[in-house]
N, C-alpha and C. Protein backbone atom coordinates (compact mmCIF):
# COMPACT_ATOMS: atom_id res chain seq x y z
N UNK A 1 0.84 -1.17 0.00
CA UNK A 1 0.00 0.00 0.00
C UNK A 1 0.88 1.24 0.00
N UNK A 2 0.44 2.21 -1.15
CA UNK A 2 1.85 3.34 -1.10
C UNK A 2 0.76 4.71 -0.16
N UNK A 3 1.46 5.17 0.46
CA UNK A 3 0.92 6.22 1.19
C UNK A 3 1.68 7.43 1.10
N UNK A 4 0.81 8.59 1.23
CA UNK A 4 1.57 10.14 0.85
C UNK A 4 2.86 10.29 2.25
N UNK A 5 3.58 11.22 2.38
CA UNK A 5 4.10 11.69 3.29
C UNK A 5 3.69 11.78 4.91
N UNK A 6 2.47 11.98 5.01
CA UNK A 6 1.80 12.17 6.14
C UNK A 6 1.11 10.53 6.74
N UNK A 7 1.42 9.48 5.82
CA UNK A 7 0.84 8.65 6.51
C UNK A 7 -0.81 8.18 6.43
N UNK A 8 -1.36 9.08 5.87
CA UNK A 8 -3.01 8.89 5.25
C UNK A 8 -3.12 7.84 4.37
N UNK A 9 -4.50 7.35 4.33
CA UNK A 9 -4.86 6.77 3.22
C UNK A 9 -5.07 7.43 1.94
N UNK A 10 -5.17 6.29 1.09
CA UNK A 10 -4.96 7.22 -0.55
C UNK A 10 -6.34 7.40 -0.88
N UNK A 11 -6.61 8.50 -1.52
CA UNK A 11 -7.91 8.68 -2.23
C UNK A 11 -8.93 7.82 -2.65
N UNK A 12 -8.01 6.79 -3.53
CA UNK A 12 -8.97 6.08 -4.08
C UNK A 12 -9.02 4.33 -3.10
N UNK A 13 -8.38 4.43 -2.00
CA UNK A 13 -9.07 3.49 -1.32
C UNK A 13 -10.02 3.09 -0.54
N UNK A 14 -10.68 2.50 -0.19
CA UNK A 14 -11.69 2.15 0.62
C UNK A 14 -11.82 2.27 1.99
N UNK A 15 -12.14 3.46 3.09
CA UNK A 15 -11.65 2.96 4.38
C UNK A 15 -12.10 1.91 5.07
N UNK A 16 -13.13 1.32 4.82
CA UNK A 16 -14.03 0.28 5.34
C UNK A 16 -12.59 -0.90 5.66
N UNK A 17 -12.35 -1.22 4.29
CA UNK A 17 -11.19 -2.21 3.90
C UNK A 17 -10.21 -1.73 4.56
N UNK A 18 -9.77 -0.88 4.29
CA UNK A 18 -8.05 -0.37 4.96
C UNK A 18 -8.56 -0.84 6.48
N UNK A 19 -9.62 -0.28 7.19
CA UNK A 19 -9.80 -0.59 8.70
C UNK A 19 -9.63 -2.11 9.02
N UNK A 20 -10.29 -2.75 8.13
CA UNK A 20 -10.50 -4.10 8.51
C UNK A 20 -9.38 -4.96 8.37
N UNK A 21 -8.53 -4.81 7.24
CA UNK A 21 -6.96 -5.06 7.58
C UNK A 21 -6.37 -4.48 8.33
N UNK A 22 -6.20 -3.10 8.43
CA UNK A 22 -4.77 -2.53 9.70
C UNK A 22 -5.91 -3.13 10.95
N UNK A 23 -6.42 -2.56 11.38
CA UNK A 23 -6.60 -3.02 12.68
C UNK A 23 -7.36 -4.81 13.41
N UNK A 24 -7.92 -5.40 12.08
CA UNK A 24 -8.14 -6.62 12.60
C UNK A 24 -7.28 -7.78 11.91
N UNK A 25 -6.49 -7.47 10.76
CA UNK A 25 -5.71 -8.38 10.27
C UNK A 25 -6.52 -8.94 8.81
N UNK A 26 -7.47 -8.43 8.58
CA UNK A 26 -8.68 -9.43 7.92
C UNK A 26 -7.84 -9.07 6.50
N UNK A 27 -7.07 -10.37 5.98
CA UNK A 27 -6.55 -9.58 4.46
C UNK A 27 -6.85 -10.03 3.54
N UNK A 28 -7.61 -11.30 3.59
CA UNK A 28 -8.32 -12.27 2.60
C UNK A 28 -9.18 -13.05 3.08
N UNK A 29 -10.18 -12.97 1.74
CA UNK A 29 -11.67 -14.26 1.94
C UNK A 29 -11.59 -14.64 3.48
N UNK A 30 -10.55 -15.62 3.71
CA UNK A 30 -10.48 -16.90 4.05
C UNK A 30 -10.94 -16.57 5.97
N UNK A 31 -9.55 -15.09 5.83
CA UNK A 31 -9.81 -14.68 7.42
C UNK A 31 -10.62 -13.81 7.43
N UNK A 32 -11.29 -13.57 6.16
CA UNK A 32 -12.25 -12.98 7.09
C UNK A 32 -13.83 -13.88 7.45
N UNK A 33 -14.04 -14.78 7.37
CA UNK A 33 -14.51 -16.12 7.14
C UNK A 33 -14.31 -16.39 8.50
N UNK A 34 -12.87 -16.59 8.95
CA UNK A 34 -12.41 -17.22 10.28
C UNK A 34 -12.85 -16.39 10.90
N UNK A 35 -12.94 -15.02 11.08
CA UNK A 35 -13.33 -14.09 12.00
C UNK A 35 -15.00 -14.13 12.11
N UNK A 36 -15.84 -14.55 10.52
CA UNK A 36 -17.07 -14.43 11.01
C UNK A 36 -17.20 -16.22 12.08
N UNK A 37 -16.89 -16.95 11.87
CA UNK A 37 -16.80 -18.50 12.36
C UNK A 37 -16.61 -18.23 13.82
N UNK A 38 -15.86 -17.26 14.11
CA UNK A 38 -15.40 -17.15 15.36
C UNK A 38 -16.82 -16.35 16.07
N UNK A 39 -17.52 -15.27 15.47
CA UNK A 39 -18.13 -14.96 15.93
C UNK A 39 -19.47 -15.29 16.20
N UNK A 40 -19.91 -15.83 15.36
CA UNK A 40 -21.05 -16.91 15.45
C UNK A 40 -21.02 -18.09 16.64
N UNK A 41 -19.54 -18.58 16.89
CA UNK A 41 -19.40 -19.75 17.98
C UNK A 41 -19.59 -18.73 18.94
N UNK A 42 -19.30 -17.26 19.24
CA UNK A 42 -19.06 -16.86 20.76
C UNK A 42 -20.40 -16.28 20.65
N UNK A 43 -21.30 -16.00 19.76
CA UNK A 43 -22.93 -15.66 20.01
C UNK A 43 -23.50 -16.90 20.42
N UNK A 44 -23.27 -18.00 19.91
CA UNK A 44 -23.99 -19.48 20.56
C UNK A 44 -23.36 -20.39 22.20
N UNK A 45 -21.91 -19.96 22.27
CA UNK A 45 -21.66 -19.86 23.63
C UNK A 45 -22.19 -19.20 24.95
N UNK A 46 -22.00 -17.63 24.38
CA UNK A 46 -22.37 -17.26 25.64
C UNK A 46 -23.70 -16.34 25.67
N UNK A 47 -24.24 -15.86 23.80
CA UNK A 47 -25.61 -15.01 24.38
C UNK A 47 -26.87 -15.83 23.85
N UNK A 48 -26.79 -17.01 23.28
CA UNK A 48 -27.95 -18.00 23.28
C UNK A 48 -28.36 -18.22 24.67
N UNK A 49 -26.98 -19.27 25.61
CA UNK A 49 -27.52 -19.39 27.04
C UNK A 49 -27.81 -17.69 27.81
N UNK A 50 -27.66 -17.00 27.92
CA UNK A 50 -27.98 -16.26 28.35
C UNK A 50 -29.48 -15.88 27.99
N UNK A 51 -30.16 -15.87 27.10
CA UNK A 51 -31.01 -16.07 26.80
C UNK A 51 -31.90 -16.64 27.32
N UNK A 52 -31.79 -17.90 27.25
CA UNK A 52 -32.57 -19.03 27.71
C UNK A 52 -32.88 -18.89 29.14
N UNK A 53 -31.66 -18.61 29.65
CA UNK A 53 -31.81 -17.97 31.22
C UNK A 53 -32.31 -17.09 30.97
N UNK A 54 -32.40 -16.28 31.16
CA UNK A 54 -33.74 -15.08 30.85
C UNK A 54 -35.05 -15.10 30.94
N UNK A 55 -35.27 -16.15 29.79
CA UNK A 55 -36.53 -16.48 29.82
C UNK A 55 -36.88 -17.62 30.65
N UNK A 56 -36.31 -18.18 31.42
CA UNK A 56 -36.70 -19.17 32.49
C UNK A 56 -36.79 -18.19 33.88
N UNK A 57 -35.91 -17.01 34.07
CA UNK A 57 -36.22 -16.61 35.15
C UNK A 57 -37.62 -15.39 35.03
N UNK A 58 -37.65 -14.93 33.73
CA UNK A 58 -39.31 -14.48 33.72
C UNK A 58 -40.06 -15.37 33.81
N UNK A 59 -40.30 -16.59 33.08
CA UNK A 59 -41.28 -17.50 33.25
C UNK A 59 -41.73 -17.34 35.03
N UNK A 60 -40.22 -17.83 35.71
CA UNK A 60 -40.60 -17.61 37.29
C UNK A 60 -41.06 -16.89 37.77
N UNK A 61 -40.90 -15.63 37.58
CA UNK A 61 -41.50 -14.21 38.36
C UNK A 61 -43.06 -14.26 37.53
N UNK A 62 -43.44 -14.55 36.75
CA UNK A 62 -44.81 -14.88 36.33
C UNK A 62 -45.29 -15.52 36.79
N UNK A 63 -44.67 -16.55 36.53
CA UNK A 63 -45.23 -17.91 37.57
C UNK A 63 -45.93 -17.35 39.22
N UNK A 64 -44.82 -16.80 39.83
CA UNK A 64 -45.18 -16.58 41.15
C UNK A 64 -46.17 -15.17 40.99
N UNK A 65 -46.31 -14.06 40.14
CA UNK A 65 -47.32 -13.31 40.12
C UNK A 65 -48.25 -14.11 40.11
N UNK A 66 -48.92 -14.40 39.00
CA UNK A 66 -50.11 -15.46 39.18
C UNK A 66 -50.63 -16.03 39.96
N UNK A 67 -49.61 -16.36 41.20
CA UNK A 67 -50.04 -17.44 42.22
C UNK A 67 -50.26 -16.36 43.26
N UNK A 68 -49.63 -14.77 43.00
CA UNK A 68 -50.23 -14.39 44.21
C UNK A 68 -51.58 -13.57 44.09
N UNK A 69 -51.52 -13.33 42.63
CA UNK A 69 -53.07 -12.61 42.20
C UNK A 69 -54.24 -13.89 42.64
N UNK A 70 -54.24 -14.87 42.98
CA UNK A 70 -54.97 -16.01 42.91
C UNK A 70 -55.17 -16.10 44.08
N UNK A 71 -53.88 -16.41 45.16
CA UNK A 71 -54.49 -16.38 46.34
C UNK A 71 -53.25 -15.20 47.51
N UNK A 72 -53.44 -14.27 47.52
CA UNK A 72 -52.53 -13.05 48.36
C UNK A 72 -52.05 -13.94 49.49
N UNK A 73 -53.05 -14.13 50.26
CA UNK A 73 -52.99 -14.28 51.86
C UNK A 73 -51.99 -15.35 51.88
N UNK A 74 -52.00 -16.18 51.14
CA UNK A 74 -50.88 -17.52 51.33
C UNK A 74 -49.13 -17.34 51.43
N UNK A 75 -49.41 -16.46 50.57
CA UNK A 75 -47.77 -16.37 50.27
C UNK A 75 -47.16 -14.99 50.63
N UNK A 76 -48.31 -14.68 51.62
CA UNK A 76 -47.81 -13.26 52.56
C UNK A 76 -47.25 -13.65 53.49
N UNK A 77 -46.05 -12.32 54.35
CA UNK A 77 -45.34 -13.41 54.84
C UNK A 77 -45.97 -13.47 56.37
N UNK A 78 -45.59 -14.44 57.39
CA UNK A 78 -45.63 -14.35 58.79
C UNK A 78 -46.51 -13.46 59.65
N UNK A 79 -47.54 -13.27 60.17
CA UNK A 79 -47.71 -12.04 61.42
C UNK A 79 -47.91 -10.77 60.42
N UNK A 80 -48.01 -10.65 59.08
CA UNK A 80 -48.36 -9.55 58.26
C UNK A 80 -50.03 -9.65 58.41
N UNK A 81 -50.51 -8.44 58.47
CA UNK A 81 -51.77 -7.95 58.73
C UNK A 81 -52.31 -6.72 57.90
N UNK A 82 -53.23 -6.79 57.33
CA UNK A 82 -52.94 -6.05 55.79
C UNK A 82 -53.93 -4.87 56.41
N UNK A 83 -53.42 -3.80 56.52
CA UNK A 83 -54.23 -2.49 56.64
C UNK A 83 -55.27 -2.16 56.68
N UNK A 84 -55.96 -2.74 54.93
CA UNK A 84 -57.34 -2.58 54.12
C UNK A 84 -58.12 -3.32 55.14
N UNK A 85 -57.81 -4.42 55.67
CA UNK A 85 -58.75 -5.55 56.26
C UNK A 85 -58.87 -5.62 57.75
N UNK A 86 -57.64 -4.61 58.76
CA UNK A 86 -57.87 -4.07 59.90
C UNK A 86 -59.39 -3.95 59.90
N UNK A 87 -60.11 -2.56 59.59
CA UNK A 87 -61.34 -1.96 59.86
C UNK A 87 -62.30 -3.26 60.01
């Protein structure tokens, strides 16, 4: 790659490209291939399960809303005495 005096990119190149080689190495097909491969395994590692957890711990907090819209008094806790029902 020939560059002016100052070190800039040339006119007629691409910065998209120039970025993706100088700073990630990506200089052909192949790596840049390896780089998408790589990133696809670390989305199914760690933010699929994360996911899944997610939606198992809403399921729970639903779960237990439901059960207290259904019946309050049960799953109140200990010696609690509800205000409304004093009078």
């Amino acid at each position: 790659m020939v560059t002016d005096n100052h070190g800039s990119i040339p006119p007629r190149e691409n910065p998209l490209l120039y970025w993706l080689r100088e700073s990630l190495g990506a200089t052909s097909k192949r790596n840049i291939a390896a780089w998408g491969m790589a990133g696809a395994i670390a989305y199914w590692l760690w933010v699929v399960p994360q996911q899944e957890e997610e939606a198992k711990r809403k399921a729970i907090v639903e779960e237990w809303q439901n059960k207290y819209k259904t019946s309050p008094g049960q799953y109140s806790p200990a010696g609690f005495k509800d205000p409304a029902k004093q009078q």
